[in-house]
Every structure is written in C-alpha cells, then in structure tokens.
N, C-alpha and C. Protein backbone atom coordinates (compact mmCIF):
# COMPACT_ATOMS: atom_id res chain seq x y z
N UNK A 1 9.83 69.39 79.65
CA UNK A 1 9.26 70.34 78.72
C UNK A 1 9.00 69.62 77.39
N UNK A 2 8.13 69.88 76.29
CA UNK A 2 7.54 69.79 75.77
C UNK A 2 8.32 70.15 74.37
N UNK A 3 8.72 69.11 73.33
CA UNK A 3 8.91 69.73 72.27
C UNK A 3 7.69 70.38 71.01
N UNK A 4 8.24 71.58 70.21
CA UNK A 4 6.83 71.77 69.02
C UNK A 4 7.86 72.12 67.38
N UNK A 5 7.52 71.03 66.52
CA UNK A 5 8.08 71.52 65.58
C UNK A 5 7.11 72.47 65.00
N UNK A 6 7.81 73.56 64.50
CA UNK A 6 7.12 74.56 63.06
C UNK A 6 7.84 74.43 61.65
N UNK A 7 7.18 74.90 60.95
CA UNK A 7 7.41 75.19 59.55
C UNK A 7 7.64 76.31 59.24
N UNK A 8 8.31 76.96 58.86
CA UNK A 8 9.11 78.77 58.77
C UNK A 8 10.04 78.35 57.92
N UNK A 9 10.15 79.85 56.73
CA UNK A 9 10.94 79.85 55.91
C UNK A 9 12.37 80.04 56.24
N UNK A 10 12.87 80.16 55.31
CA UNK A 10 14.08 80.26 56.31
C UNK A 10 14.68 81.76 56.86
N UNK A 11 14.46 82.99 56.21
CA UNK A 11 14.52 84.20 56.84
C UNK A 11 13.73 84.10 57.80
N UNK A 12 12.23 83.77 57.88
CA UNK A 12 11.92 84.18 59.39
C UNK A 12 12.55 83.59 60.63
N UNK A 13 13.19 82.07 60.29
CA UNK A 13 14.23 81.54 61.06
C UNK A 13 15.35 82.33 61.29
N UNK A 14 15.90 82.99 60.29
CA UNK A 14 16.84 83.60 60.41
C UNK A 14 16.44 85.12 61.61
N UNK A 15 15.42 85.96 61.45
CA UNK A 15 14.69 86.95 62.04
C UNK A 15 14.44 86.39 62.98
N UNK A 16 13.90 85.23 63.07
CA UNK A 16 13.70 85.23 64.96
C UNK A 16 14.81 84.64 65.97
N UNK A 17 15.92 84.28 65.19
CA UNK A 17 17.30 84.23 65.73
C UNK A 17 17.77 85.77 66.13
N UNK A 18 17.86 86.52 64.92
CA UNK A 18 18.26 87.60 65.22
C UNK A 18 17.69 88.61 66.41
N UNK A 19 16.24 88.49 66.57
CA UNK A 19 15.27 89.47 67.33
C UNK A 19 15.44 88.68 68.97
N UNK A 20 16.04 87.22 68.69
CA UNK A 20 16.19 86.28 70.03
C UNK A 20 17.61 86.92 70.66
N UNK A 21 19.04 87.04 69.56
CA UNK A 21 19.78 87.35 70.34
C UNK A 21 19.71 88.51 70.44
N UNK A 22 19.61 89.61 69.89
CA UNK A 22 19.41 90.86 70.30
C UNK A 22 18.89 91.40 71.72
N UNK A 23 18.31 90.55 72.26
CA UNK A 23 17.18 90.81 73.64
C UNK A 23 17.20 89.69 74.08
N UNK A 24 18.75 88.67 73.91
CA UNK A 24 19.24 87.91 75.51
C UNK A 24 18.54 86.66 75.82
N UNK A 25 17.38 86.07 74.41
CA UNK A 25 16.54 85.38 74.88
C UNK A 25 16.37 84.30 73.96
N UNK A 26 15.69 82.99 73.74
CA UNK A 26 15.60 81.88 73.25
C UNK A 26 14.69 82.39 71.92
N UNK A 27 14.60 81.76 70.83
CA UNK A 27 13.49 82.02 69.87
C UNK A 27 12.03 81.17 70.78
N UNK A 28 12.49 79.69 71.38
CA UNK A 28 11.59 78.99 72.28
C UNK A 28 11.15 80.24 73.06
N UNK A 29 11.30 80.93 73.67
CA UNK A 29 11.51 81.69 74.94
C UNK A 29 9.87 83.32 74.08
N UNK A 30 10.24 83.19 73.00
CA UNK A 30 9.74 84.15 72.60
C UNK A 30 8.21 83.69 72.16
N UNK A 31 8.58 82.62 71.50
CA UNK A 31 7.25 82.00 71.15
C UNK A 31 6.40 81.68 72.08
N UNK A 32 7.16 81.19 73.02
CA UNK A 32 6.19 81.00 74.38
C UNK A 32 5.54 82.37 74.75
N UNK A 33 5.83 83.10 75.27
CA UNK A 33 5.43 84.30 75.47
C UNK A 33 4.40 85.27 74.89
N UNK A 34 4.65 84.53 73.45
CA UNK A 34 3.56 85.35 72.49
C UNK A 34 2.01 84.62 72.37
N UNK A 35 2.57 83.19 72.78
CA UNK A 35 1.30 82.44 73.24
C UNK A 35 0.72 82.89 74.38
N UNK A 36 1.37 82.71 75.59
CA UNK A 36 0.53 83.68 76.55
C UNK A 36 0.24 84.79 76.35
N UNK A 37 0.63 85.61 75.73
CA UNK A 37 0.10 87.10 75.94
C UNK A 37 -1.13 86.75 74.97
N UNK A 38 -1.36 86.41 74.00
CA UNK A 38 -2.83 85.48 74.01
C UNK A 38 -3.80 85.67 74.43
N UNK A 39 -3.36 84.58 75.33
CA UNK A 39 -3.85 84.11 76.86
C UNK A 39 -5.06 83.53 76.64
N UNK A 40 -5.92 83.75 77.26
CA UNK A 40 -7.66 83.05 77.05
C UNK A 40 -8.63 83.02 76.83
N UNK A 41 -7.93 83.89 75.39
CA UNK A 41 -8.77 85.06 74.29
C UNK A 41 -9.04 84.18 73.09
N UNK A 42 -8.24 83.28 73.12
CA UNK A 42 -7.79 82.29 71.67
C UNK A 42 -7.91 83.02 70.79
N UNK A 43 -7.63 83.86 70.33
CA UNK A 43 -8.02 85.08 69.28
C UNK A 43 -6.87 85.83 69.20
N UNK A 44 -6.40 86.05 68.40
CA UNK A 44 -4.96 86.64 67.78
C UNK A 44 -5.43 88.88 68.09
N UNK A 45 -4.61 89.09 68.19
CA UNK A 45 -5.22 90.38 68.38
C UNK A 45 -4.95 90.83 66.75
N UNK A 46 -6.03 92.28 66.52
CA UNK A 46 -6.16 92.80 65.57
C UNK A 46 -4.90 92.67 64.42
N UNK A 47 -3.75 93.60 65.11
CA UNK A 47 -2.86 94.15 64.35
C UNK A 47 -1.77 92.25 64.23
N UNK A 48 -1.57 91.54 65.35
CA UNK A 48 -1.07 90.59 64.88
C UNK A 48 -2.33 89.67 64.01
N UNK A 49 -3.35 89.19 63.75
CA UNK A 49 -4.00 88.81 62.70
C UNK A 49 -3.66 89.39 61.46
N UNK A 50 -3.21 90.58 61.57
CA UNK A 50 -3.51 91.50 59.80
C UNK A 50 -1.86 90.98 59.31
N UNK A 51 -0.66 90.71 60.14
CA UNK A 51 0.47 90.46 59.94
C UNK A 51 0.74 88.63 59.13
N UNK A 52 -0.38 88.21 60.36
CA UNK A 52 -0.41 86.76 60.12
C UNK A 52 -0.82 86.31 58.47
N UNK A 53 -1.99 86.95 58.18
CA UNK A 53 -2.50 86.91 57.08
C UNK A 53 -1.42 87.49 56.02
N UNK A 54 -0.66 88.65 56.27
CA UNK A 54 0.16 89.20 55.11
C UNK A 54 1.38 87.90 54.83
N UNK A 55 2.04 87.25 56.18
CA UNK A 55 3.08 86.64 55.91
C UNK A 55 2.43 85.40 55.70
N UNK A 56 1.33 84.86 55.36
CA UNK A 56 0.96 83.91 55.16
C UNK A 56 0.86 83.94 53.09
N UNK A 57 0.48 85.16 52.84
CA UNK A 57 0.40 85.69 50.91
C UNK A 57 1.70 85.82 50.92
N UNK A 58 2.34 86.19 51.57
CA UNK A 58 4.02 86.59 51.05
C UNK A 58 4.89 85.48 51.09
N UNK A 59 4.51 84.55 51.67
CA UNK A 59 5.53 83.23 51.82
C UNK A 59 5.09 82.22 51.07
N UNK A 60 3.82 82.24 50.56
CA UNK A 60 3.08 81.18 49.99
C UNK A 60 2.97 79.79 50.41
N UNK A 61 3.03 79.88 51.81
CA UNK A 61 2.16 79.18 52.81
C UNK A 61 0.63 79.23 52.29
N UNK A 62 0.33 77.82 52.41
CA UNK A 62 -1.05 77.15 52.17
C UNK A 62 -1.89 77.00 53.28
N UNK A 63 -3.40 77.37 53.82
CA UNK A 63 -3.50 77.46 55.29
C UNK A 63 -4.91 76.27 54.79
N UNK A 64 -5.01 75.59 55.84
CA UNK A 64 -5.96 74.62 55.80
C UNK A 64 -6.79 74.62 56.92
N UNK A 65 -8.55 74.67 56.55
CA UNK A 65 -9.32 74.69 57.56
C UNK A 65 -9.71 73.67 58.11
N UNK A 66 -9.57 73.44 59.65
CA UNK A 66 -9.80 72.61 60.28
C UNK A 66 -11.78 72.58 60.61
C-alpha cells in the first residue's frame, strides 16, 4: 500500500481521529472511501465543494492553481 502525506491543521487532525474512532475505523480508512465515493466524476459533489471552500477561508490555507 501506498503512503500520502497531507497538510491539516491540527483540530481537523484531531476531528478525524475522533469521527475515525467513534465508527471503528482508520482516519486512512475514511479518506479512502471518500475518494471513491467520488469515483469517476473527478468532481467533488455540490454540498462537499461548498465545505471545501469554507474550510479552506477558515483555516487560511493558500490554494494554488495548477
């Protein structure tokens, strides 16, 4: 398997620990999952885009266009 580092503040580290053990499962385990549900749309759905964008102003994360 495949390692992927990210960059996350440290509450959302902390939040996706918490939302991992709560429901028995890896933070790896979750992320994966949210990539497939995806799937082969490459396109973020509506309501997760509008989230992405908010925690992207709220954390003051810098986003760079490729």
């Amino acid at each position: 398997m495949n390692k992927l580092t990210l960059s996350v503040d440290k509450k959302t580290v902390q939040l996706a620990k918490k939302i991992a053990s709560a429901n028995g499962v890896s933070v790896s385990s979750i992320v994966r999952g949210f990539v497939h549900s995806i799937g082969a749309s490459h396109k973020l759905p509506a309501n997760v885009a509008k989230l992405v964008k908010t925690a992207s102003h709220t954390s003051g994360s810098k986003k760079t266009k490729r």
